[in-house]
C-alpha atoms as a PDB file:
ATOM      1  CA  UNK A   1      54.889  91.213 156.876  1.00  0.00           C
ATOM      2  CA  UNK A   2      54.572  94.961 155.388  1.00  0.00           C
ATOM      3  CA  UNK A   3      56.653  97.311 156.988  1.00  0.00           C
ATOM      4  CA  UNK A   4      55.173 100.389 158.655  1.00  0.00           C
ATOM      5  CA  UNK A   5      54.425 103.153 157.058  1.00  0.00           C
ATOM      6  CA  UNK A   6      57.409 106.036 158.201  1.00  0.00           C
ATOM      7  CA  UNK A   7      54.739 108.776 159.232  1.00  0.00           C
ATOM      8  CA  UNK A   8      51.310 107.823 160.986  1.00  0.00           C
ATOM      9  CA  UNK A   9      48.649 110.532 160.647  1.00  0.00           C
ATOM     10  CA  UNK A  10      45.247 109.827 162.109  1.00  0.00           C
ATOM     11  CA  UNK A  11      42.449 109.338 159.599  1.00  0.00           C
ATOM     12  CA  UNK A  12      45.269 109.421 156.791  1.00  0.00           C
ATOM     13  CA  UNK A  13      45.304 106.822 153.486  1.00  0.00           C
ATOM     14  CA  UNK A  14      48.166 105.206 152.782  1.00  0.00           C
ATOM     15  CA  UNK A  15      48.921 103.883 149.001  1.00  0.00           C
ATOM     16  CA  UNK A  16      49.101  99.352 149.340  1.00  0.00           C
ATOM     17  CA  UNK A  17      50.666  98.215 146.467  1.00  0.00           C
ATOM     18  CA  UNK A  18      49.178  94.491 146.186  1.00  0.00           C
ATOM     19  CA  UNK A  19      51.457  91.459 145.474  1.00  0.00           C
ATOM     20  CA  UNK A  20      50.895  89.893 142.094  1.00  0.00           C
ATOM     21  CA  UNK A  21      52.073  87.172 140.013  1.00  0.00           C
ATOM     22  CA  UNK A  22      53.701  89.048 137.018  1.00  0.00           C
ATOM     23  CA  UNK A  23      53.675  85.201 135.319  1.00  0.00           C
ATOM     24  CA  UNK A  24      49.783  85.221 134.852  1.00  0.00           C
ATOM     25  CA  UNK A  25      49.832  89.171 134.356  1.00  0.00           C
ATOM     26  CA  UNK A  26      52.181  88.567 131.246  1.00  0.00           C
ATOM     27  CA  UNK A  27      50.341  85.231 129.895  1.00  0.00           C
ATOM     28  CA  UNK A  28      46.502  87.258 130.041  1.00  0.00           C
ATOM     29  CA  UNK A  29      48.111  90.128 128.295  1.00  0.00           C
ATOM     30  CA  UNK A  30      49.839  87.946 125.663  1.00  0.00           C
ATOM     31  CA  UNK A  31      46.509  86.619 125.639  1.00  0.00           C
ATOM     32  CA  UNK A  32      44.500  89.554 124.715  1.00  0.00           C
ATOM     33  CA  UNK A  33      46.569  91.280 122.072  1.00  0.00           C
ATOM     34  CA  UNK A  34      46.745  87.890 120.342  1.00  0.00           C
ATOM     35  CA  UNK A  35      42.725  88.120 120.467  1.00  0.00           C
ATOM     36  CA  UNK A  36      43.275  91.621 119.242  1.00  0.00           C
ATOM     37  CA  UNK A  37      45.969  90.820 116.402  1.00  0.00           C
ATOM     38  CA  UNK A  38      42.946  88.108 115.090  1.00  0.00           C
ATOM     39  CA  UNK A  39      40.453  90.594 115.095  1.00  0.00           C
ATOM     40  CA  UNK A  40      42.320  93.276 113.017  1.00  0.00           C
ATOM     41  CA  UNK A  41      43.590  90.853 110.719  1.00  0.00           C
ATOM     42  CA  UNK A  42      40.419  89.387 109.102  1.00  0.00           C
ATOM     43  CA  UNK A  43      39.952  88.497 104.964  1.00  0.00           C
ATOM     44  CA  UNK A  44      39.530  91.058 102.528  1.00  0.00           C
ATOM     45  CA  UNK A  45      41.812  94.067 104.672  1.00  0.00           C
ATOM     46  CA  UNK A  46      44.645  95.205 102.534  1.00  0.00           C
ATOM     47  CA  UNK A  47      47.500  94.293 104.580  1.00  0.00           C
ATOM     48  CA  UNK A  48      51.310  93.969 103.438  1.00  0.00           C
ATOM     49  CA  UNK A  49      52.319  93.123 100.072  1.00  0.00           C
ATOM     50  CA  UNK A  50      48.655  93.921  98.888  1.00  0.00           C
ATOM     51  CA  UNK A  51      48.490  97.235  99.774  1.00  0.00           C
ATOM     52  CA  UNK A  52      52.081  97.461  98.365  1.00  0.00           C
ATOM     53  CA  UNK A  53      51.190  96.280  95.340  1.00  0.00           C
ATOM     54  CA  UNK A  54      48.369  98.712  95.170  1.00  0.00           C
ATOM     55  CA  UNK A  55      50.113 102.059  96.001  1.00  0.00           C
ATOM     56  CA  UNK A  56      52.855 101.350  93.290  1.00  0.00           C
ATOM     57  CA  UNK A  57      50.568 100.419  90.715  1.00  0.00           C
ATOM     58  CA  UNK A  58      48.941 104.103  91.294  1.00  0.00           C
ATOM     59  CA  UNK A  59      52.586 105.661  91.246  1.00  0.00           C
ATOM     60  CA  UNK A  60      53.387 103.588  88.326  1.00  0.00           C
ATOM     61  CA  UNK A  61      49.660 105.616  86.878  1.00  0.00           C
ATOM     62  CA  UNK A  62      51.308 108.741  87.784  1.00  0.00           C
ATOM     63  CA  UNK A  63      54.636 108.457  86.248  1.00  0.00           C
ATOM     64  CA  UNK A  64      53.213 107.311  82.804  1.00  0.00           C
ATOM     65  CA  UNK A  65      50.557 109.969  82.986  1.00  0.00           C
ATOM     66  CA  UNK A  66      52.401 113.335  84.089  1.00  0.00           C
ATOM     67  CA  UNK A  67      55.739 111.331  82.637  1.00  0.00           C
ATOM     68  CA  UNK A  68      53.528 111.526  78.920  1.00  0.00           C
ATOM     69  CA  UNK A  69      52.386 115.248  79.254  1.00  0.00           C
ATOM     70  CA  UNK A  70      55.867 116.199  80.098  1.00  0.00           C
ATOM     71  CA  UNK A  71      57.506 114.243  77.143  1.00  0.00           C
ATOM     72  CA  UNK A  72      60.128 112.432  79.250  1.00  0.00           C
ATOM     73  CA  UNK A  73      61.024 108.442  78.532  1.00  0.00           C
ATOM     74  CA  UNK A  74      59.413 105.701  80.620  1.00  0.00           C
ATOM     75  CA  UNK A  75      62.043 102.819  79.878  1.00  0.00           C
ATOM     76  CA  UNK A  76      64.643 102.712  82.916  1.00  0.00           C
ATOM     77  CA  UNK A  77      67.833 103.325  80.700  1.00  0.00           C
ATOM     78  CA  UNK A  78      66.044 106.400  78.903  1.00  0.00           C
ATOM     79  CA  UNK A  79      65.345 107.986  82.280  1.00  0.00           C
ATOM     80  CA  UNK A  80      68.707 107.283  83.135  1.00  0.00           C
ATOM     81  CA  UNK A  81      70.186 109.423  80.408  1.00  0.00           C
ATOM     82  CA  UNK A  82      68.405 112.609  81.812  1.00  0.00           C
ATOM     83  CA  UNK A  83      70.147 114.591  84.547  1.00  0.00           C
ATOM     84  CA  UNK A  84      69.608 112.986  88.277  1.00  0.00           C
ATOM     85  CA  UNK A  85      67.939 116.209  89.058  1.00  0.00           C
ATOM     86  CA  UNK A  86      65.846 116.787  85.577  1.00  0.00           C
ATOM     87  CA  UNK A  87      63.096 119.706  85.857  1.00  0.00           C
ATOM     88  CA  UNK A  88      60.566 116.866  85.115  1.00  0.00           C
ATOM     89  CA  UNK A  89      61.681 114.073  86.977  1.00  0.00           C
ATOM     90  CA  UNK A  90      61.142 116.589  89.867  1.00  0.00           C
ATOM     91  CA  UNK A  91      57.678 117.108  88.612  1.00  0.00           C
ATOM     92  CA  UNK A  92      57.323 113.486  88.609  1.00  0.00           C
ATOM     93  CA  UNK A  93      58.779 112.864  91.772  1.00  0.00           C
ATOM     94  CA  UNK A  94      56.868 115.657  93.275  1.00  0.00           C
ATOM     95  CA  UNK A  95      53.658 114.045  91.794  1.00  0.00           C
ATOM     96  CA  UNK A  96      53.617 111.192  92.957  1.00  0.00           C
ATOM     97  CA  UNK A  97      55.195 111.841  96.541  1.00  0.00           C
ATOM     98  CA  UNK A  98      51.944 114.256  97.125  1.00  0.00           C
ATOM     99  CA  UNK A  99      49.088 111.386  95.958  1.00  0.00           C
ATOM    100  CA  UNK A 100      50.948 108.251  97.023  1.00  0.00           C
ATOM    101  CA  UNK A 101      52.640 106.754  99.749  1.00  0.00           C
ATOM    102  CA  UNK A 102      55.937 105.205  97.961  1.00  0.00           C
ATOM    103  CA  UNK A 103      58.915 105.820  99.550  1.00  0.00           C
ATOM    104  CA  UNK A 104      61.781 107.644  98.546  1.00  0.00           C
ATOM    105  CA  UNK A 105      64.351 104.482  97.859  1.00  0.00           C
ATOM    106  CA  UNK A 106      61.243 103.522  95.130  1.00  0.00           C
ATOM    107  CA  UNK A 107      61.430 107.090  93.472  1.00  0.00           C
ATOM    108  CA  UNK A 108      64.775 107.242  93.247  1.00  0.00           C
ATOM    109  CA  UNK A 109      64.924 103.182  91.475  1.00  0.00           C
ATOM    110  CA  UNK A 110      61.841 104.082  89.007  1.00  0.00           C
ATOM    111  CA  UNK A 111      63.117 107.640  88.496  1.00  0.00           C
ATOM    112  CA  UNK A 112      66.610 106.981  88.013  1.00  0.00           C
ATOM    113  CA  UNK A 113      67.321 109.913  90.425  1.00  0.00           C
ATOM    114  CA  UNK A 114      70.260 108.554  92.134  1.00  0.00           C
ATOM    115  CA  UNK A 115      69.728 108.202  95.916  1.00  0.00           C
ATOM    116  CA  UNK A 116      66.501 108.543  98.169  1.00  0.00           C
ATOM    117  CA  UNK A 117      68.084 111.660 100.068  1.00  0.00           C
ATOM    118  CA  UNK A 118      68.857 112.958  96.440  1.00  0.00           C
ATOM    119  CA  UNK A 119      65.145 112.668  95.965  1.00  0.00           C
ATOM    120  CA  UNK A 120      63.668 114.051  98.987  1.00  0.00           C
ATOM    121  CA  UNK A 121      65.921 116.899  98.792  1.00  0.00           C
ATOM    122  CA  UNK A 122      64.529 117.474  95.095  1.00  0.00           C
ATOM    123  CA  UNK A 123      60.893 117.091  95.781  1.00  0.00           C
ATOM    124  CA  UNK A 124      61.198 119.401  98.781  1.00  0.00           C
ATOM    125  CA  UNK A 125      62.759 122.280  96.913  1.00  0.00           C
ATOM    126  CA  UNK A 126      60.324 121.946  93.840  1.00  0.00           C
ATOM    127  CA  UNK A 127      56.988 122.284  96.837  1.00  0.00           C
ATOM    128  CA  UNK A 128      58.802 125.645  98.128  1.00  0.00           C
ATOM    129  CA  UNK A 129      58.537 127.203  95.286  1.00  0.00           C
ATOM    130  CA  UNK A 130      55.304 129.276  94.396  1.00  0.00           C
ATOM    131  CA  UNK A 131      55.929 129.065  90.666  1.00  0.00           C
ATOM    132  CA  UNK A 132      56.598 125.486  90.884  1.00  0.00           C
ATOM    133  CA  UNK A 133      53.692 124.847  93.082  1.00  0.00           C
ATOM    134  CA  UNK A 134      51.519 126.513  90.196  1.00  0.00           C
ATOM    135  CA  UNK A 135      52.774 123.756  87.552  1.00  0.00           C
ATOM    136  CA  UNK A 136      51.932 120.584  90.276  1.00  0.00           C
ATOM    137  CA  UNK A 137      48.253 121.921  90.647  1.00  0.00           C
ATOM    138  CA  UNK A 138      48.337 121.646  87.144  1.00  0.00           C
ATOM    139  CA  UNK A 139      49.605 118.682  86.670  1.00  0.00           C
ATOM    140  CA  UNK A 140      46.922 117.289  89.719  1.00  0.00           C
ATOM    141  CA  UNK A 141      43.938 118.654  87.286  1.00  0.00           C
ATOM    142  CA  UNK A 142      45.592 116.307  84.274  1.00  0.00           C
ATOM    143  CA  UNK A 143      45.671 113.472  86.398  1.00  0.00           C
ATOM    144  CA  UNK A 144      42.367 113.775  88.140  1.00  0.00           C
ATOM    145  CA  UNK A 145      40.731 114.055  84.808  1.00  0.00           C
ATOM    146  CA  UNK A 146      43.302 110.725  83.336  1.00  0.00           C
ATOM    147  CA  UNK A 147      41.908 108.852  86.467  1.00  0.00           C
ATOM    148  CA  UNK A 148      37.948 108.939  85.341  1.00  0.00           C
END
């Protein structure tokens, strides 16, 4: 039996919270985002390692392209022999951090630039700068024009 509501008032309405059984509740909710999770997964979307695969191969693009205009190596051990904080590995860096959606940690491996902090740190400076802001728009007119 409910219990009484403490205060009475004439014409009043009082909240009833119904009874349920939280077993079924659970099972047609697992049930409908499983429905859900089939719907949004269907062939041909770019999910996972595809989509990976995809935004590298454009930073990899980047790198070789902005990487050839500015002179600097592409081979790992030749990018290693340049300063962790090299004017144009920032350029780089900054490049492809602004048209791609690689992390950090991937920068840092294909850069040679050390650590991922070491890299956001970088790429952060070079964007505050108005002077250096004026060489990545012109570096973003080289690689629109490499991409056609």
């Amino acid at each position: 039996m409910a219990r009484q509501p403490r205060f009475q008032y004439p014409g009043a309405v009082y909240h009833v919270m119904a009874q349920c059984d939280w077993g079924s509740f659970e099972d047609k909710l697992l049930g409908l985002m499983d429905k859900a999770q089939a719907k949004i997964r269907t062939p041909g979307n770019h999910a996972g390692g595809a989509l990976r695969a995809h935004i590298e191969k454009e930073a990899e693009r980047i790198i070789a392209a902005v990487g050839a205009a500015l002179g600097i190596p592409t081979v790992l051990d030749e990018l290693m022999r340049l300063r962790n904080g090299d004017s144009n590995k920032r350029i780089c860096a900054a490049m492809v951090k602004r048209n791609t959606a690689v992390g950090n940690a991937w920068l840092a491996k294909h850069l040679a630039m050390e650590h991922s902090a070491h890299v956001n740190r970088l790429v952060n400076r070079r964007r505050r700068n108005a002077k250096d802001l004026k060489i990545l728009k012109k570096y973003e007119n080289l690689l629109l024009k490499s991409k056609d």
